[in-house]
PDB file of N, CA and C in Angstrom:
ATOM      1  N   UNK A   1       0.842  -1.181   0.000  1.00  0.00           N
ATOM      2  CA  UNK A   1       0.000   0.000   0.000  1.00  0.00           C
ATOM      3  C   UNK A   1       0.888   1.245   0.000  1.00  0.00           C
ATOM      4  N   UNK A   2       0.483   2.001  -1.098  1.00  0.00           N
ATOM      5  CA  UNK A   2       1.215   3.455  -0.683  1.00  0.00           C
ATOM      6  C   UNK A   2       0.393   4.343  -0.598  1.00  0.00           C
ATOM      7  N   UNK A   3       1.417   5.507  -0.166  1.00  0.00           N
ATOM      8  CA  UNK A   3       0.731   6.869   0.000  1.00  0.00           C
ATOM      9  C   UNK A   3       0.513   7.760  -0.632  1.00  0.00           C
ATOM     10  N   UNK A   4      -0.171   8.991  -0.857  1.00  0.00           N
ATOM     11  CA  UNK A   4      -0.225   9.697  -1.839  1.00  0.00           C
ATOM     12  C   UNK A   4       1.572  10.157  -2.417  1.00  0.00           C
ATOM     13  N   UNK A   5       2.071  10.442  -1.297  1.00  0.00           N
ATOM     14  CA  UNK A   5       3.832  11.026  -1.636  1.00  0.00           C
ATOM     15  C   UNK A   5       4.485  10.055  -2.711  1.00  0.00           C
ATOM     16  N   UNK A   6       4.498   8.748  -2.238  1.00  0.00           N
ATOM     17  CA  UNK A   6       4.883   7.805  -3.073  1.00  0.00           C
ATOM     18  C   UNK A   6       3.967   8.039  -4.773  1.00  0.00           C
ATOM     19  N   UNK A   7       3.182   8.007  -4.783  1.00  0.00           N
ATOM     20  CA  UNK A   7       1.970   7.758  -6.095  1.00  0.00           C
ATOM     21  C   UNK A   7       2.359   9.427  -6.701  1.00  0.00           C
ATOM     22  N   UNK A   8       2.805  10.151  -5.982  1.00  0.00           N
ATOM     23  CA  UNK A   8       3.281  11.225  -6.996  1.00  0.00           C
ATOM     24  C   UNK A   8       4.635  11.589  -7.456  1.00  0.00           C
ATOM     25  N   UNK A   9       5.467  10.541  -6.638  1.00  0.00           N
ATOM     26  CA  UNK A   9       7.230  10.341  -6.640  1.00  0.00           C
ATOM     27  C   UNK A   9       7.040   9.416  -8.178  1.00  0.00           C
ATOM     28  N   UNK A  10       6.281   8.409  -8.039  1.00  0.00           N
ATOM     29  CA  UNK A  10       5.722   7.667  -9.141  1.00  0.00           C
ATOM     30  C   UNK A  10       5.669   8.126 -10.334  1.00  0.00           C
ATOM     31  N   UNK A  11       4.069   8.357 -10.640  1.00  0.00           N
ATOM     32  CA  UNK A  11       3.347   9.097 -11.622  1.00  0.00           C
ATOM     33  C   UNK A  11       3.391  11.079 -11.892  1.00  0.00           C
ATOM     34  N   UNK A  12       3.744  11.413 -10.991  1.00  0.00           N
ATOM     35  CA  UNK A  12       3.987  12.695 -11.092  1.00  0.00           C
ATOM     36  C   UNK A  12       2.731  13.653 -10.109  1.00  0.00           C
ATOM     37  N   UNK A  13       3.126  14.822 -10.367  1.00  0.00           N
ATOM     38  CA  UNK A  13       2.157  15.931  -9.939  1.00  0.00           C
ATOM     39  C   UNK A  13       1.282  16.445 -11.291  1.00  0.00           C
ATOM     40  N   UNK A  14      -0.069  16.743 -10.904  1.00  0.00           N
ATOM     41  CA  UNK A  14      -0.719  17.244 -11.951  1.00  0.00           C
ATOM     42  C   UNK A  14      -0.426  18.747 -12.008  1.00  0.00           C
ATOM     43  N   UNK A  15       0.942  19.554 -11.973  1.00  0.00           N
ATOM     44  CA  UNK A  15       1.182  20.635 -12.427  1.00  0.00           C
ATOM     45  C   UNK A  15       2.337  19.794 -13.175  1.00  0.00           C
ATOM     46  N   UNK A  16       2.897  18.857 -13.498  1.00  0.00           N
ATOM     47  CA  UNK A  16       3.606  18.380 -14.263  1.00  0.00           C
ATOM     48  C   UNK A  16       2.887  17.749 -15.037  1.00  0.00           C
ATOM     49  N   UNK A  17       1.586  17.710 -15.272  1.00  0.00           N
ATOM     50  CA  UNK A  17       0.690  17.033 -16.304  1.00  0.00           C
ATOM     51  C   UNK A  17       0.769  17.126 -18.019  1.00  0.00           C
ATOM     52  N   UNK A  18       1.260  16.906 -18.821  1.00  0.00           N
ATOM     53  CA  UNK A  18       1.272  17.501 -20.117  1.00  0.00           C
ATOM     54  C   UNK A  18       0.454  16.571 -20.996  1.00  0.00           C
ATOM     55  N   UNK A  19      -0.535  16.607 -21.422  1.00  0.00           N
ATOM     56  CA  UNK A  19      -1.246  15.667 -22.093  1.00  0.00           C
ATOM     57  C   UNK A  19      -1.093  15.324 -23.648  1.00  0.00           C
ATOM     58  N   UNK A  20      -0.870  14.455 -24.361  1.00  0.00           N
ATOM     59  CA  UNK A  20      -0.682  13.668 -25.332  1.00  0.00           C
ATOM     60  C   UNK A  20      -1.313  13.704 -26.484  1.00  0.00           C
ATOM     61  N   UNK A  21      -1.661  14.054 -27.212  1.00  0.00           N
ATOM     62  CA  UNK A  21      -2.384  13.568 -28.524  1.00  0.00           C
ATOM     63  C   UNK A  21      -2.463  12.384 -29.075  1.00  0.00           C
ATOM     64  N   UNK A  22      -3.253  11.630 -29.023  1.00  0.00           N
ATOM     65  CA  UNK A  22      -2.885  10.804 -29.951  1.00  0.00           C
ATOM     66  C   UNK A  22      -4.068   9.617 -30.623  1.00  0.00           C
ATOM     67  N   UNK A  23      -3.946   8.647 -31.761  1.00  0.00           N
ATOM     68  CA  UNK A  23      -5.232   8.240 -32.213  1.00  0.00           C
ATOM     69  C   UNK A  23      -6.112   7.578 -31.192  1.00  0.00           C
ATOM     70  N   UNK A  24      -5.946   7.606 -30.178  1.00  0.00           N
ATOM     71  CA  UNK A  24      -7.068   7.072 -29.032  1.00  0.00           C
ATOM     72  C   UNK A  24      -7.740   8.500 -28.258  1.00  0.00           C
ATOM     73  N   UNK A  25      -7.135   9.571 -28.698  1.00  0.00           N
ATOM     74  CA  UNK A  25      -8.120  10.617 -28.310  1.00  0.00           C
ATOM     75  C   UNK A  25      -9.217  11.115 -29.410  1.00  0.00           C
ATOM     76  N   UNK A  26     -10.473  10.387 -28.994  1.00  0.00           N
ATOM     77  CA  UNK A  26     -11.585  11.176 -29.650  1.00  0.00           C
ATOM     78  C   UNK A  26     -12.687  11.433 -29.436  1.00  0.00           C
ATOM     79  N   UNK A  27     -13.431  11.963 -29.550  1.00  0.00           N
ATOM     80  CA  UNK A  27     -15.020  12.281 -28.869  1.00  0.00           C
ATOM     81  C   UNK A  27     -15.466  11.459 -28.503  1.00  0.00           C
ATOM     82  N   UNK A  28     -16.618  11.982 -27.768  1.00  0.00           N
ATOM     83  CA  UNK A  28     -17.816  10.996 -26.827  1.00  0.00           C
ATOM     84  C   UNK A  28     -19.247  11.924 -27.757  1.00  0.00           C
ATOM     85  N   UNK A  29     -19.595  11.057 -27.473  1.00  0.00           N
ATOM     86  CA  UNK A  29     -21.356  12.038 -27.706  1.00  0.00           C
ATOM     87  C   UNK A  29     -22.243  11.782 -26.275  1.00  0.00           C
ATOM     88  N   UNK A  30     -21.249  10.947 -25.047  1.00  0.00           N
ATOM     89  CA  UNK A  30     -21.970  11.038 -23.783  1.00  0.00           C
ATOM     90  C   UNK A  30     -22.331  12.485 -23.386  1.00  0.00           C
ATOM     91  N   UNK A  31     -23.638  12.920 -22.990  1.00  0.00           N
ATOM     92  CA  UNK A  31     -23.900  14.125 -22.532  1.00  0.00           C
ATOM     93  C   UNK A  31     -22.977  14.203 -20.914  1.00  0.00           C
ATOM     94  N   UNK A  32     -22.854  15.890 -20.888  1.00  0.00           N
ATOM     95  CA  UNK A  32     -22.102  15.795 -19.801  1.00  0.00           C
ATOM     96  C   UNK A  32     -22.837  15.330 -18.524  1.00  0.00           C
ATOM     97  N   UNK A  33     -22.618  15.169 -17.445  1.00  0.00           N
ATOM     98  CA  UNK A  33     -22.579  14.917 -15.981  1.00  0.00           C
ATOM     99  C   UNK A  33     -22.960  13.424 -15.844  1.00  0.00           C
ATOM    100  N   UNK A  34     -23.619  12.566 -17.390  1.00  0.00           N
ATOM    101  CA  UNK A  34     -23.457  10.929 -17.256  1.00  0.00           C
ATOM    102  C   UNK A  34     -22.341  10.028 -17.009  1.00  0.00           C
ATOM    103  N   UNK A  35     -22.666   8.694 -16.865  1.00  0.00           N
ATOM    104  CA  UNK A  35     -21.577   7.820 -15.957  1.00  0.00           C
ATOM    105  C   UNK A  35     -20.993   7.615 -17.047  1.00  0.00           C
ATOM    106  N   UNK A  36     -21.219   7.422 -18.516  1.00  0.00           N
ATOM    107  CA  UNK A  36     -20.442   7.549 -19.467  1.00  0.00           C
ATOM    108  C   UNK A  36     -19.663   8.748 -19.782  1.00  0.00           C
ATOM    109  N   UNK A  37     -19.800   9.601 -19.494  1.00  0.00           N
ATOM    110  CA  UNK A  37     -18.869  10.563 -19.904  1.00  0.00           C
ATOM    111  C   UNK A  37     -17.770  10.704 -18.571  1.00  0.00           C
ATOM    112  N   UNK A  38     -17.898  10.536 -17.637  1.00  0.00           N
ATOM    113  CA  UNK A  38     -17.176  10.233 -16.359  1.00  0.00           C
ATOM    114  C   UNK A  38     -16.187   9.259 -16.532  1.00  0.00           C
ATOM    115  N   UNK A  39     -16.805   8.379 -17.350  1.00  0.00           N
ATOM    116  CA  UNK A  39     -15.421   7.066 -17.753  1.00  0.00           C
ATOM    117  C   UNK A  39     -14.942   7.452 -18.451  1.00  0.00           C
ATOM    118  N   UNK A  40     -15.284   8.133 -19.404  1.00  0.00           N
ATOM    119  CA  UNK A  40     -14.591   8.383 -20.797  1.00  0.00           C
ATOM    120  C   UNK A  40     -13.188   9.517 -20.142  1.00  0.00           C
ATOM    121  N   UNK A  41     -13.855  10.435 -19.662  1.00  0.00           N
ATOM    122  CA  UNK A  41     -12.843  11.462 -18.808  1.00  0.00           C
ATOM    123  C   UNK A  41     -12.067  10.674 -18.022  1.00  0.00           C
ATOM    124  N   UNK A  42     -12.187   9.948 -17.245  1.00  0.00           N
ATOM    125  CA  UNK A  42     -11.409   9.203 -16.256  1.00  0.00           C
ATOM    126  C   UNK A  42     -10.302   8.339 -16.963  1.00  0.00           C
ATOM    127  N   UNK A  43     -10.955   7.742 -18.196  1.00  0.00           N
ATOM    128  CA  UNK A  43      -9.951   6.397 -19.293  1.00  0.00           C
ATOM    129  C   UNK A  43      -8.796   7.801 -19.977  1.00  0.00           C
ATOM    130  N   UNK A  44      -9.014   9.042 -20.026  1.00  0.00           N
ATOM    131  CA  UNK A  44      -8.451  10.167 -21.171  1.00  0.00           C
ATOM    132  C   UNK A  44      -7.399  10.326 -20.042  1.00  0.00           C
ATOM    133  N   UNK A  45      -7.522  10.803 -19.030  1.00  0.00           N
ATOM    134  CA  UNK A  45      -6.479  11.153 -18.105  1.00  0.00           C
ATOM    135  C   UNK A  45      -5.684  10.050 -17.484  1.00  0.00           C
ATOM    136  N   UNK A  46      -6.141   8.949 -17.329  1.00  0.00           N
ATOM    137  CA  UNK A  46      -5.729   7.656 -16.839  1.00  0.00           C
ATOM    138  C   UNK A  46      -4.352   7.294 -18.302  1.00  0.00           C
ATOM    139  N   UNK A  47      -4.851   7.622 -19.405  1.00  0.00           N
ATOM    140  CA  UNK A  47      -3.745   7.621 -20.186  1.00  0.00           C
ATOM    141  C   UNK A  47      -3.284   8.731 -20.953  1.00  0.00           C
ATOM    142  N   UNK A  48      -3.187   9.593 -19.766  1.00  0.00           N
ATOM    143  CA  UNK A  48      -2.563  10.696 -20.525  1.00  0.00           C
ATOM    144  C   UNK A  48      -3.186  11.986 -21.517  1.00  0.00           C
ATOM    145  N   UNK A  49      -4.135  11.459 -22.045  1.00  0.00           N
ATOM    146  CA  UNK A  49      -4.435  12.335 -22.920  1.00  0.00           C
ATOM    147  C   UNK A  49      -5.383  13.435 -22.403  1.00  0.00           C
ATOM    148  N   UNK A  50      -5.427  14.710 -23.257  1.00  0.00           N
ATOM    149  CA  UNK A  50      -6.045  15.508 -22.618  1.00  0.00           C
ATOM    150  C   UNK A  50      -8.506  15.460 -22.197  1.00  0.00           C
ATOM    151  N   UNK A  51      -8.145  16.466 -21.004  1.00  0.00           N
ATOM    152  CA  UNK A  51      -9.501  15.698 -20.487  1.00  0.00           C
ATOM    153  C   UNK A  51     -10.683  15.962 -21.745  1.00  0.00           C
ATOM    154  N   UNK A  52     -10.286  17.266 -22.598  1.00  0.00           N
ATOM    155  CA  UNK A  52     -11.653  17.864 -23.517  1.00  0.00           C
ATOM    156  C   UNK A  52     -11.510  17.541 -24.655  1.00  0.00           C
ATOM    157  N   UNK A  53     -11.997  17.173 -25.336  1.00  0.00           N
ATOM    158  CA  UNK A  53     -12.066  16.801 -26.879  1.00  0.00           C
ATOM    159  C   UNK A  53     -12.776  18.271 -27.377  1.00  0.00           C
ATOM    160  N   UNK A  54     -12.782  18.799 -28.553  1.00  0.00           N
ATOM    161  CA  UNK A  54     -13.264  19.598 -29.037  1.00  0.00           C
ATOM    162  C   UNK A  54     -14.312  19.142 -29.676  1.00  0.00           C
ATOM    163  N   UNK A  55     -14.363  18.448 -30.233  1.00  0.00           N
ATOM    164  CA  UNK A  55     -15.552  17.727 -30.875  1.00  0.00           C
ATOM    165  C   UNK A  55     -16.827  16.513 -29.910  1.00  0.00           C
ATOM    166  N   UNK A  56     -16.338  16.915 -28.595  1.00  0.00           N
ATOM    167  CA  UNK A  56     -16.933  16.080 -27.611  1.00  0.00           C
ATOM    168  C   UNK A  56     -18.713  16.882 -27.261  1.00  0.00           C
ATOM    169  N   UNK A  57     -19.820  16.026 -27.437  1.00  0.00           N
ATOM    170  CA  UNK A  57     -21.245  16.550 -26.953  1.00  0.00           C
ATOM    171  C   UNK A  57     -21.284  17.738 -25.939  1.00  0.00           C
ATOM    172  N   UNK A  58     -21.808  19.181 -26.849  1.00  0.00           N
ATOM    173  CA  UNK A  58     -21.768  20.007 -25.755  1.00  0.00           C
ATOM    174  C   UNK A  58     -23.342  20.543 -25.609  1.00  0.00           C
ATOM    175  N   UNK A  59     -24.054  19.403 -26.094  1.00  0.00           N
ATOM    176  CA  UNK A  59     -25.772  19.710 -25.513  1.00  0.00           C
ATOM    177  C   UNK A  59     -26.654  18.619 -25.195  1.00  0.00           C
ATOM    178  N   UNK A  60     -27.697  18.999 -25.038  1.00  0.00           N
ATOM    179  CA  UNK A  60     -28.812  17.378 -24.657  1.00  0.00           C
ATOM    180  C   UNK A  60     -29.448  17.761 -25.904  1.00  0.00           C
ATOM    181  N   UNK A  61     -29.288  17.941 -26.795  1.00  0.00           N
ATOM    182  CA  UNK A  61     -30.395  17.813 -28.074  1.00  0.00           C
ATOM    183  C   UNK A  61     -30.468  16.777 -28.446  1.00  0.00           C
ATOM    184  N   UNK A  62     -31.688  15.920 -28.728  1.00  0.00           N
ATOM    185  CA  UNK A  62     -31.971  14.477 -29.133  1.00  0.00           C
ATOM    186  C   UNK A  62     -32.312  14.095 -28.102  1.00  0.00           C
ATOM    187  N   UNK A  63     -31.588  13.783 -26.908  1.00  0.00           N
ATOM    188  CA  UNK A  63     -31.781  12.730 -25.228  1.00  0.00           C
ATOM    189  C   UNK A  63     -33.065  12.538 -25.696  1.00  0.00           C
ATOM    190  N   UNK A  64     -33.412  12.058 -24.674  1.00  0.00           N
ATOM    191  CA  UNK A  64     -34.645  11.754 -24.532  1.00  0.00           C
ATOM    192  C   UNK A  64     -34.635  10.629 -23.156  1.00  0.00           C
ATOM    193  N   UNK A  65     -35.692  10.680 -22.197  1.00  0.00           N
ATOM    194  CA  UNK A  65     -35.700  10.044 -20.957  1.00  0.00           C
ATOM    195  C   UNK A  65     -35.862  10.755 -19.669  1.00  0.00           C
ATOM    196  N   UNK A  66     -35.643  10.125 -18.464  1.00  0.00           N
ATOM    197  CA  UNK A  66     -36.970  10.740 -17.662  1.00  0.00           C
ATOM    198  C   UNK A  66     -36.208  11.730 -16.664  1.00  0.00           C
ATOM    199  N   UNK A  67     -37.090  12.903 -16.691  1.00  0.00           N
ATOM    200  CA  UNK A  67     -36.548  13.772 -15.651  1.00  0.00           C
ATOM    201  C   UNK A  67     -37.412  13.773 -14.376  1.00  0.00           C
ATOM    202  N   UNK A  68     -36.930  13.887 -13.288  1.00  0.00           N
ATOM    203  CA  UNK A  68     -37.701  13.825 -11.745  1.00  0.00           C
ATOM    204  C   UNK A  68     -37.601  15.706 -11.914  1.00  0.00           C
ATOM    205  N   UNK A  69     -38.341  15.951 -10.824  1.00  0.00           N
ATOM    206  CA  UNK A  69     -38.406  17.086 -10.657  1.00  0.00           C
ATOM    207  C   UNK A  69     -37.452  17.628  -9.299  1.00  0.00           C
ATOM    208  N   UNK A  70     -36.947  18.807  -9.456  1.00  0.00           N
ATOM    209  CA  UNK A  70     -36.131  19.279  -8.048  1.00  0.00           C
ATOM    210  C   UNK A  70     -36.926  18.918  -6.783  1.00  0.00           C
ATOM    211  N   UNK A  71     -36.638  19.302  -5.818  1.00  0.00           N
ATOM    212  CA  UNK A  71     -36.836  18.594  -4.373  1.00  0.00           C
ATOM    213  C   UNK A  71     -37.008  20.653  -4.246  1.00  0.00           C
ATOM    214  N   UNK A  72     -38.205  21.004  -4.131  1.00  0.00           N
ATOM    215  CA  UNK A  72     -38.214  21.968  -3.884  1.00  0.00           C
ATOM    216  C   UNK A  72     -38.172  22.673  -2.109  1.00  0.00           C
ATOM    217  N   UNK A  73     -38.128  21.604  -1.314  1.00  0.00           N
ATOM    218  CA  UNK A  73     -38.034  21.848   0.078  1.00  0.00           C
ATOM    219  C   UNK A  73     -36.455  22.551   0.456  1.00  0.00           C
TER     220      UNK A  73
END
């Protein structure tokens, strides 16, 4: 088991982060705040590459499915 000190002696500090280009970086059409787009972000940084795609879903147009309503209390 290590500690965070170790895991950044390791892998580095994320002000030493420089992210990668490369043919495994490419869009999602997951809308944002879904568990798919959470992996997709998580798999991009996990290898390096950067977190935003430019061409990555930047609306809910199309979705479709169920909304609850706020908790107005």
């Amino acid at each position: 088991m290590k500690n965070i000190f170790d895991t950044l002696l390791e892998i580095g500090h994320d002000e030493d982060f420089v992210p990668i280009v490369t043919e495994d970086f490419r869009p999602t059409d997951a809308p944002a705040g879904s568990p798919t787009k959470l992996e997709v972000l998580a798999e991009r940084i996990k290898n390096g590459l950067p977190l935003w795609h430019p061409e990555d879903r930047a609306d809910f147009v199309g979705l479709t499915g169920t909304i609850r309503p706020r908790d107005s209390t």
